[in-house]
PDB file of N, CA and C in Angstrom:
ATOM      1  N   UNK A   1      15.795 -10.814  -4.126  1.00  0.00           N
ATOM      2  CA  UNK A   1      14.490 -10.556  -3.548  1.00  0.00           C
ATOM      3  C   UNK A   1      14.702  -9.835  -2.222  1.00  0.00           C
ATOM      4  N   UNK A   2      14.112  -8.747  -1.945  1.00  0.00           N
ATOM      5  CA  UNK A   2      14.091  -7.783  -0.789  1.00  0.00           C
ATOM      6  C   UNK A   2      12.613  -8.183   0.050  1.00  0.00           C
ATOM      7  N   UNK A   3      13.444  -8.313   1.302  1.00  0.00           N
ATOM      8  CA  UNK A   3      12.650  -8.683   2.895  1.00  0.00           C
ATOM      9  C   UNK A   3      12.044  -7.826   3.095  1.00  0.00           C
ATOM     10  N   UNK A   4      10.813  -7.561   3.517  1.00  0.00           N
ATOM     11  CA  UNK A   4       9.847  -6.317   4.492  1.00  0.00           C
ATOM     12  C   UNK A   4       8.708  -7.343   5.365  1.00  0.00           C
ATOM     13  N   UNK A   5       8.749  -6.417   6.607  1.00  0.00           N
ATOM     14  CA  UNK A   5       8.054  -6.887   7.800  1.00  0.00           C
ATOM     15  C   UNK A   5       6.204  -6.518   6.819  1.00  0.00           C
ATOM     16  N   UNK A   6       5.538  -7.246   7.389  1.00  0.00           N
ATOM     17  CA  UNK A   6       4.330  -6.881   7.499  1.00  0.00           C
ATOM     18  C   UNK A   6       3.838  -5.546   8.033  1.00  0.00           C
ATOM     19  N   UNK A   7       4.596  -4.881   8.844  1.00  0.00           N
ATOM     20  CA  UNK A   7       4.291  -3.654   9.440  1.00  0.00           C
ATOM     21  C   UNK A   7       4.976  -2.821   8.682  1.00  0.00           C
ATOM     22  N   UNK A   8       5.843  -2.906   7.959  1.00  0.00           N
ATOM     23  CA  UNK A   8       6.634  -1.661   7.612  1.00  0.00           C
ATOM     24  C   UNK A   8       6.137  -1.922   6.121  1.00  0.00           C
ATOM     25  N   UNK A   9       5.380  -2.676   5.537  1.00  0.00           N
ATOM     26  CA  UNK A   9       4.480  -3.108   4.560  1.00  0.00           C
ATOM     27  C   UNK A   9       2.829  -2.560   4.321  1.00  0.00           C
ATOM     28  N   UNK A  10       2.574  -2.713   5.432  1.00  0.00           N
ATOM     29  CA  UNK A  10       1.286  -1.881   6.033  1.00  0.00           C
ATOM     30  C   UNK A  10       1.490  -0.385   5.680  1.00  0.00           C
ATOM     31  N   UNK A  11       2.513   0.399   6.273  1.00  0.00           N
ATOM     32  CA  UNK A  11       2.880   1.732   6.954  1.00  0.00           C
ATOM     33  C   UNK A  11       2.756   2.409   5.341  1.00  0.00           C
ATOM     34  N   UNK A  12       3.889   1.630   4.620  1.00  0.00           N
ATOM     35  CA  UNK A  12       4.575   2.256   2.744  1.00  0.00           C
ATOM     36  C   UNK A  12       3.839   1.335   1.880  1.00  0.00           C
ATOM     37  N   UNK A  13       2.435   0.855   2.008  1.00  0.00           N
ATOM     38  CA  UNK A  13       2.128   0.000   0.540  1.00  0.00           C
ATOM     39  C   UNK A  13       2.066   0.715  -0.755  1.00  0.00           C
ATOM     40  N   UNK A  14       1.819   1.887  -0.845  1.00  0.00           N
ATOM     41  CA  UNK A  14       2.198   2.229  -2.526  1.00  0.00           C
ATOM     42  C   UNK A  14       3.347   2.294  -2.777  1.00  0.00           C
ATOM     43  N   UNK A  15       4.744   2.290  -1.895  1.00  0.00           N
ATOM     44  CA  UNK A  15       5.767   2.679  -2.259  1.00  0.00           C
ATOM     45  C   UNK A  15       6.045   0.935  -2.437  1.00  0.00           C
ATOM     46  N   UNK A  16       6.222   0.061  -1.559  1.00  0.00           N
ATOM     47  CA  UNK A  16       6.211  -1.181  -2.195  1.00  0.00           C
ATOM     48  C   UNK A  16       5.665  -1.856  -3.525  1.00  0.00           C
ATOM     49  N   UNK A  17       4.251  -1.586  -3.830  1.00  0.00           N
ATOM     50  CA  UNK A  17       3.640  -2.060  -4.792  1.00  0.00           C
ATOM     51  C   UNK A  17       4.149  -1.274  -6.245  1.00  0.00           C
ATOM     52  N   UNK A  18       5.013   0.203  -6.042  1.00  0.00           N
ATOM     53  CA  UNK A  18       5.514   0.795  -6.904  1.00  0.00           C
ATOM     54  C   UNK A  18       6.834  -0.323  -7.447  1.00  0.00           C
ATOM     55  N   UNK A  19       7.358  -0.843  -6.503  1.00  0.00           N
ATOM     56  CA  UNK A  19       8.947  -1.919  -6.563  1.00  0.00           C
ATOM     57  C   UNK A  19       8.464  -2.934  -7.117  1.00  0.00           C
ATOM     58  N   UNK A  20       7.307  -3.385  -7.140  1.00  0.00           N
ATOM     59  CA  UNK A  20       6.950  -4.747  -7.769  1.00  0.00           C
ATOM     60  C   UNK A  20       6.157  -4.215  -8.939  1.00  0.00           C
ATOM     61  N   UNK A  21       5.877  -3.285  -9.169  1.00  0.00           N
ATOM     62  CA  UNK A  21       5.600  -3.029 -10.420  1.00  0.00           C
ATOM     63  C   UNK A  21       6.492  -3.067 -11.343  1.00  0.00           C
ATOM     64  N   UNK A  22       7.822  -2.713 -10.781  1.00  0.00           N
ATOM     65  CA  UNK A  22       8.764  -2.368 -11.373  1.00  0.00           C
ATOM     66  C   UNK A  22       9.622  -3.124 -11.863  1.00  0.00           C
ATOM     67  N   UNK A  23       9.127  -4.384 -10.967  1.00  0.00           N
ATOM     68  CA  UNK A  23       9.669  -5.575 -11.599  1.00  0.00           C
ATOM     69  C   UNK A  23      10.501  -6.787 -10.649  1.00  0.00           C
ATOM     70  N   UNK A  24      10.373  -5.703  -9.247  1.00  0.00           N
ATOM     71  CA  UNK A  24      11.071  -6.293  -8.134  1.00  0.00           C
ATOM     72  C   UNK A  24      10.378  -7.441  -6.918  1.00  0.00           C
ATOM     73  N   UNK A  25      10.802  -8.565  -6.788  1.00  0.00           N
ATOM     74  CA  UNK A  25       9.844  -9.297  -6.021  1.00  0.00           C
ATOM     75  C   UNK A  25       9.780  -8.930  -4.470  1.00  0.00           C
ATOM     76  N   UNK A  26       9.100  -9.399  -3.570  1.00  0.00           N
ATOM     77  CA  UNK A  26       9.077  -8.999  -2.211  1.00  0.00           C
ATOM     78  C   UNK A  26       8.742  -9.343  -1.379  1.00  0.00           C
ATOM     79  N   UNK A  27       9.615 -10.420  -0.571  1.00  0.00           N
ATOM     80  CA  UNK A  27       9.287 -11.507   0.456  1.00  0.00           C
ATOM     81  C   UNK A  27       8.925 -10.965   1.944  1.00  0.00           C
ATOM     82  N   UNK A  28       7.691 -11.454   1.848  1.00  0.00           N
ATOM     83  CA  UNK A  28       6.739 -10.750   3.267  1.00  0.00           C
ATOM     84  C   UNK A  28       6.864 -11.222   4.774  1.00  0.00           C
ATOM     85  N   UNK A  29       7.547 -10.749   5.500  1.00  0.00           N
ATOM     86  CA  UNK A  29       8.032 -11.693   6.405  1.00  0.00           C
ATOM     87  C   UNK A  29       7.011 -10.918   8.271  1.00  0.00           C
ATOM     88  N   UNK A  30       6.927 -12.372   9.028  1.00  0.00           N
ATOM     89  CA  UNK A  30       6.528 -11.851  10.205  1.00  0.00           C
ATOM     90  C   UNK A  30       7.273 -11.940  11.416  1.00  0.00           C
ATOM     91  N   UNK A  31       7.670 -11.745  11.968  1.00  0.00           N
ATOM     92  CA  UNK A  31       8.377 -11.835  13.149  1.00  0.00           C
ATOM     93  C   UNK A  31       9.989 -12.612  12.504  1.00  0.00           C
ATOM     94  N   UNK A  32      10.286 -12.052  11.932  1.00  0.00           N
ATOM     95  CA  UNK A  32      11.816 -12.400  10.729  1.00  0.00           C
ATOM     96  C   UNK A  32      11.343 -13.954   9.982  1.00  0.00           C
ATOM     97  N   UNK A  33      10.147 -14.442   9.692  1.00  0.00           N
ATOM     98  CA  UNK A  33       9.487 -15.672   9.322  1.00  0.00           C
ATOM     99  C   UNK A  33       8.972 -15.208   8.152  1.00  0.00           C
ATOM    100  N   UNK A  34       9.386 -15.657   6.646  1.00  0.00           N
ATOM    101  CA  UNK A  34       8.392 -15.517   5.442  1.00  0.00           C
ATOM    102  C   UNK A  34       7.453 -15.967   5.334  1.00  0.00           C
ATOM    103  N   UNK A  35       6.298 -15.353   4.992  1.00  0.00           N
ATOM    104  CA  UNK A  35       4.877 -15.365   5.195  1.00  0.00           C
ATOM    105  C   UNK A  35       4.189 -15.117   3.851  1.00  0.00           C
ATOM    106  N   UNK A  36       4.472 -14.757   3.063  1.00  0.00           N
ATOM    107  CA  UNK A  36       4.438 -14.593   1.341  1.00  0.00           C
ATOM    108  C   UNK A  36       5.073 -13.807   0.566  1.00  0.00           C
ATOM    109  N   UNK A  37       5.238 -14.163  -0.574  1.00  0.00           N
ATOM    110  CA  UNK A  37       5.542 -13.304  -1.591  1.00  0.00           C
ATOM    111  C   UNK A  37       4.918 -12.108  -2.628  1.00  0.00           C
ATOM    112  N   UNK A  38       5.303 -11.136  -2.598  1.00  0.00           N
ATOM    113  CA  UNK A  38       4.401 -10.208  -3.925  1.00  0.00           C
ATOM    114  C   UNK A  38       5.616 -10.541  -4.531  1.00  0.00           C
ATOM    115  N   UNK A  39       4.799 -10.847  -6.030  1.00  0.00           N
ATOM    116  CA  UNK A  39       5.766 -10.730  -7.425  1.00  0.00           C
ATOM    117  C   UNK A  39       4.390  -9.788  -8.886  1.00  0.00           C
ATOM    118  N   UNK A  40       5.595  -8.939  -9.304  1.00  0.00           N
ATOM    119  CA  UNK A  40       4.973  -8.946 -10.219  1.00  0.00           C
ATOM    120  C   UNK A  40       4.066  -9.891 -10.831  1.00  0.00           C
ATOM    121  N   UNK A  41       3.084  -9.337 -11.606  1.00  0.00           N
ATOM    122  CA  UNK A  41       1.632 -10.155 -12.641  1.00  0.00           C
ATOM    123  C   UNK A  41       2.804 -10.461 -14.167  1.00  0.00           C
ATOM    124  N   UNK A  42       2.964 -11.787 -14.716  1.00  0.00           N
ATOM    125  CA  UNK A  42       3.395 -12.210 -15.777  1.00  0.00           C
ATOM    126  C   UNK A  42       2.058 -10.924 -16.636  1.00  0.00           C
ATOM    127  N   UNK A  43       2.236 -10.279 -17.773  1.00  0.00           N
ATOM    128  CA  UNK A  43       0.998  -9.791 -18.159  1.00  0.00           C
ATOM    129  C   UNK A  43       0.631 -10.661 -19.743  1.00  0.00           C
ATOM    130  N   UNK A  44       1.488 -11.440 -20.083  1.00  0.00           N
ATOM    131  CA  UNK A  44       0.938 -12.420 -21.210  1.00  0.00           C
ATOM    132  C   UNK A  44      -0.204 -13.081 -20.655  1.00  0.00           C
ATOM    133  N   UNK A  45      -0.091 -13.355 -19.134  1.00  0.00           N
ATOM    134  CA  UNK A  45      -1.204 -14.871 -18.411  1.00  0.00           C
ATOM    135  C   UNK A  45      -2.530 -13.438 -18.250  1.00  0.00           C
ATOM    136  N   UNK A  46      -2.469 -12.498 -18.430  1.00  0.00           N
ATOM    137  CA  UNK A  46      -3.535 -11.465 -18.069  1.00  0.00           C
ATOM    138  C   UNK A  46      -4.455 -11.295 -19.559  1.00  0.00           C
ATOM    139  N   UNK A  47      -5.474 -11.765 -19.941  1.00  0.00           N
ATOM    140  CA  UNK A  47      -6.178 -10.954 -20.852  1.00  0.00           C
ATOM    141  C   UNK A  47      -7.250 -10.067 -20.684  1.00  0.00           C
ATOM    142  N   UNK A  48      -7.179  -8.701 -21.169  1.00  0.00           N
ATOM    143  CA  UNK A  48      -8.027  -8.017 -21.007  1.00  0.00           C
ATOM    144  C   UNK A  48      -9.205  -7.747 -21.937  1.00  0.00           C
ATOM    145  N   UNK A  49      -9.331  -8.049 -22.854  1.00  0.00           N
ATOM    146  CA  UNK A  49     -10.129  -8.246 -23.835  1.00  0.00           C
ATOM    147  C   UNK A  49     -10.029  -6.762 -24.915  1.00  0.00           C
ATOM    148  N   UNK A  50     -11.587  -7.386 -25.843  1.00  0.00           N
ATOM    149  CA  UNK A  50     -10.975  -5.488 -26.607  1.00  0.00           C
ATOM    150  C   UNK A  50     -12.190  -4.122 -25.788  1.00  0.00           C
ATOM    151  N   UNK A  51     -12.838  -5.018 -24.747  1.00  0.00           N
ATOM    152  CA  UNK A  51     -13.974  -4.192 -24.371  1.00  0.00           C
ATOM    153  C   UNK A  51     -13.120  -3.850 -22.778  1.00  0.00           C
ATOM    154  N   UNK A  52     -12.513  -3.740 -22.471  1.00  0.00           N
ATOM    155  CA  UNK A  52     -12.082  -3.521 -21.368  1.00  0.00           C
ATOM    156  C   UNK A  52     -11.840  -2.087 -21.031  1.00  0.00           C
ATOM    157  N   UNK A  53     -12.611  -1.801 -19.729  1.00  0.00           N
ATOM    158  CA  UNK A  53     -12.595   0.097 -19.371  1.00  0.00           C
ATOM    159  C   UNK A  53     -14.185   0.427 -19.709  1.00  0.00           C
ATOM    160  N   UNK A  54     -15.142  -0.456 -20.658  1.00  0.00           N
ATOM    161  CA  UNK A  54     -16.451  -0.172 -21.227  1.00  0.00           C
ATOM    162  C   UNK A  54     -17.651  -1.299 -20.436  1.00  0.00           C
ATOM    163  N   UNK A  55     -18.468  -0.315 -20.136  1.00  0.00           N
ATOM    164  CA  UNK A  55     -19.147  -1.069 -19.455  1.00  0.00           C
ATOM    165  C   UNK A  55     -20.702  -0.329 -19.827  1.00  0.00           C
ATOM    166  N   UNK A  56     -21.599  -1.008 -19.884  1.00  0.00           N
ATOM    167  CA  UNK A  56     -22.928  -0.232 -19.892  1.00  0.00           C
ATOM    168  C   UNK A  56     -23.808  -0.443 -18.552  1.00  0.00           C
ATOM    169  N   UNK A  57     -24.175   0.535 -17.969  1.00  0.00           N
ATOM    170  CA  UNK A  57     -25.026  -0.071 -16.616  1.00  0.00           C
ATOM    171  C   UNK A  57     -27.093  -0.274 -17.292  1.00  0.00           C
ATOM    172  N   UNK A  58     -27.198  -0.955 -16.115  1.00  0.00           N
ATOM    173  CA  UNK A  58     -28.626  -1.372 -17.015  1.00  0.00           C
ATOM    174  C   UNK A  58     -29.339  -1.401 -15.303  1.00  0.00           C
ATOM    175  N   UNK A  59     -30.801  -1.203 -15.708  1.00  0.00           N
ATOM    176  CA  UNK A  59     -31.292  -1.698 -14.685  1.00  0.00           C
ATOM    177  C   UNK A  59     -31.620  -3.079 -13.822  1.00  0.00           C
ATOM    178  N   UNK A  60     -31.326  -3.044 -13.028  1.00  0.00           N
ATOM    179  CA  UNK A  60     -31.439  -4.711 -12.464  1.00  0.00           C
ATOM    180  C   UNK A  60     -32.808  -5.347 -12.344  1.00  0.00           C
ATOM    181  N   UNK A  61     -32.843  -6.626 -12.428  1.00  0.00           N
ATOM    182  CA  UNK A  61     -34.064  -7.251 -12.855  1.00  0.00           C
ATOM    183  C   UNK A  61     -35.216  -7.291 -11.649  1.00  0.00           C
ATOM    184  N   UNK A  62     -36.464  -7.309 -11.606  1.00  0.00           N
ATOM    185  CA  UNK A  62     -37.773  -7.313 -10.758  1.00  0.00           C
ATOM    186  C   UNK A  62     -38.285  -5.498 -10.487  1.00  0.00           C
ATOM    187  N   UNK A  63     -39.101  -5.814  -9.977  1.00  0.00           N
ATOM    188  CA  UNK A  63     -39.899  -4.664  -9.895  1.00  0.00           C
ATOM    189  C   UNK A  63     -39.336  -4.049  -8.799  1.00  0.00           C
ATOM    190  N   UNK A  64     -39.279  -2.424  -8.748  1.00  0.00           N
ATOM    191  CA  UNK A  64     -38.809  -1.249  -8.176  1.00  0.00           C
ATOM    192  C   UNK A  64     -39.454  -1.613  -7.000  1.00  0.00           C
ATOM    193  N   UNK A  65     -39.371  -0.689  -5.837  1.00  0.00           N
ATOM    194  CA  UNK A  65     -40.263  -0.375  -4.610  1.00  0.00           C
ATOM    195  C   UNK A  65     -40.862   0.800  -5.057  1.00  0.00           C
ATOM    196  N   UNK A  66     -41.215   1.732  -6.148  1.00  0.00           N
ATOM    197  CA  UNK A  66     -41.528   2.829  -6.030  1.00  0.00           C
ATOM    198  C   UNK A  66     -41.596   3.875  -4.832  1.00  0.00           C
ATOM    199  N   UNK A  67     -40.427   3.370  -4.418  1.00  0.00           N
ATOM    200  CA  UNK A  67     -40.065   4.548  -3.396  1.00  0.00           C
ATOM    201  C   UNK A  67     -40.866   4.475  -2.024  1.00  0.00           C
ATOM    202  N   UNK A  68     -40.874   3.079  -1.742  1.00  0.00           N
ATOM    203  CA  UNK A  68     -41.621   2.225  -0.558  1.00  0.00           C
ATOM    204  C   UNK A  68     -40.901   1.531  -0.585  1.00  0.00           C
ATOM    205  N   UNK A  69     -39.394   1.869  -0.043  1.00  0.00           N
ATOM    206  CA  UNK A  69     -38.063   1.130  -0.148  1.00  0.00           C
ATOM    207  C   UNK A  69     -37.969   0.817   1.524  1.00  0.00           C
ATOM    208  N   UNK A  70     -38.335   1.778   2.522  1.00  0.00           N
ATOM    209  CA  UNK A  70     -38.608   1.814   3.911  1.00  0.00           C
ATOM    210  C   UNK A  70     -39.415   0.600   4.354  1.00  0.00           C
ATOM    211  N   UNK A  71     -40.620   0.436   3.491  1.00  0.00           N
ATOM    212  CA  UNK A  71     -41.200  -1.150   3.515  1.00  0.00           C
ATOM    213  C   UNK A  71     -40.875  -2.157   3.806  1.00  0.00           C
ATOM    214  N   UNK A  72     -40.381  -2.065   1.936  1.00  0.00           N
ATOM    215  CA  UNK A  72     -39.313  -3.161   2.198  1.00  0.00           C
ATOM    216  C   UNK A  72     -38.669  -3.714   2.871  1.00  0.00           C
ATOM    217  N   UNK A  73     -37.477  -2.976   3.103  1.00  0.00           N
ATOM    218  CA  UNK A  73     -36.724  -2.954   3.769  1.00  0.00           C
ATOM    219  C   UNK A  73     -37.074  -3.754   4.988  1.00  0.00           C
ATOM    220  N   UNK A  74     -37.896  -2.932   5.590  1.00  0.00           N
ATOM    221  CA  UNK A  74     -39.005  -3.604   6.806  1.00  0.00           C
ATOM    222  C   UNK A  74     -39.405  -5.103   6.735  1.00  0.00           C
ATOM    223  N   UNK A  75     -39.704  -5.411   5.878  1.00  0.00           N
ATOM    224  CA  UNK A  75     -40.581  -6.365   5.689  1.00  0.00           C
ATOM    225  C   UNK A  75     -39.432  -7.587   5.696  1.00  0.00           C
ATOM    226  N   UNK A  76     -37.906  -7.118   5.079  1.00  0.00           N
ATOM    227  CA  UNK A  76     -36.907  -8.360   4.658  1.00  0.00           C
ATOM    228  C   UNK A  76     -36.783  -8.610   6.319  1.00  0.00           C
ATOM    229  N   UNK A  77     -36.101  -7.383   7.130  1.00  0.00           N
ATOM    230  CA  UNK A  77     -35.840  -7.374   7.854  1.00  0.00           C
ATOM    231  C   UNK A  77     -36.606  -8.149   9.167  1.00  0.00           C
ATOM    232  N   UNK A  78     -37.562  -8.123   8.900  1.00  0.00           N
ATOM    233  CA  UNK A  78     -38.781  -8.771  10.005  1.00  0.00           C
ATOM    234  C   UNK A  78     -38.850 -10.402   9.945  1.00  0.00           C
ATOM    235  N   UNK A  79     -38.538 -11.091   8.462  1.00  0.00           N
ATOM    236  CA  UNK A  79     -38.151 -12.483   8.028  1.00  0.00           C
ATOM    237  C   UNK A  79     -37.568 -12.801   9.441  1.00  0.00           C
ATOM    238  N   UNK A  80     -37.841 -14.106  10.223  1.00  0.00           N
ATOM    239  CA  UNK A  80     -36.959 -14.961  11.005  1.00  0.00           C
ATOM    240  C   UNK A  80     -36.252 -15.934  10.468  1.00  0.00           C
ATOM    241  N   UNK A  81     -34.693 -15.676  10.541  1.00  0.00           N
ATOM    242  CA  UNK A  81     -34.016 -16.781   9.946  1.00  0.00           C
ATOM    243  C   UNK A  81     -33.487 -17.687  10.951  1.00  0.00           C
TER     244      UNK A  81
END
């Protein structure tokens, strides 16, 4: 398992997350103190189903502002919580 600072983690994260893709683990350390681990995803414990990537968008439920969204808006905003 290969050491990287939090900062030099920050600076290269795709090039790290490329190493643990790859299969390599990567102990996250702060001030020379381990602080967590990235490990690869087991991908048996992952199911994606057979609809996965498919999505249909729909409209969301209650009535529109017909474009008296400025109102609105107004009106939530004015609520004292």
């Amino acid at each position: 398992m290969v050491a990287v600072s939090i900062q030099d983690l920050k600076s290269r994260l795709s090039a790290w997350i490329a190493r643990v893709r790859d299969g390599e683990s990567v102990l996250i350390t702060s001030h020379n103190r381990p602080v967590a681990r990235l490990e690869p995803v087991d991908r048996s414990d992952v199911h994606a189903g057979a609809r996965v990537g498919h999505a249909d968008l729909a409209r969301g439920p209650g009535p529109t502002t017909r474009g008296r969204y400025r109102a609105a808006l107004s009106d939530d905003r004015s609520v004292d919580r």
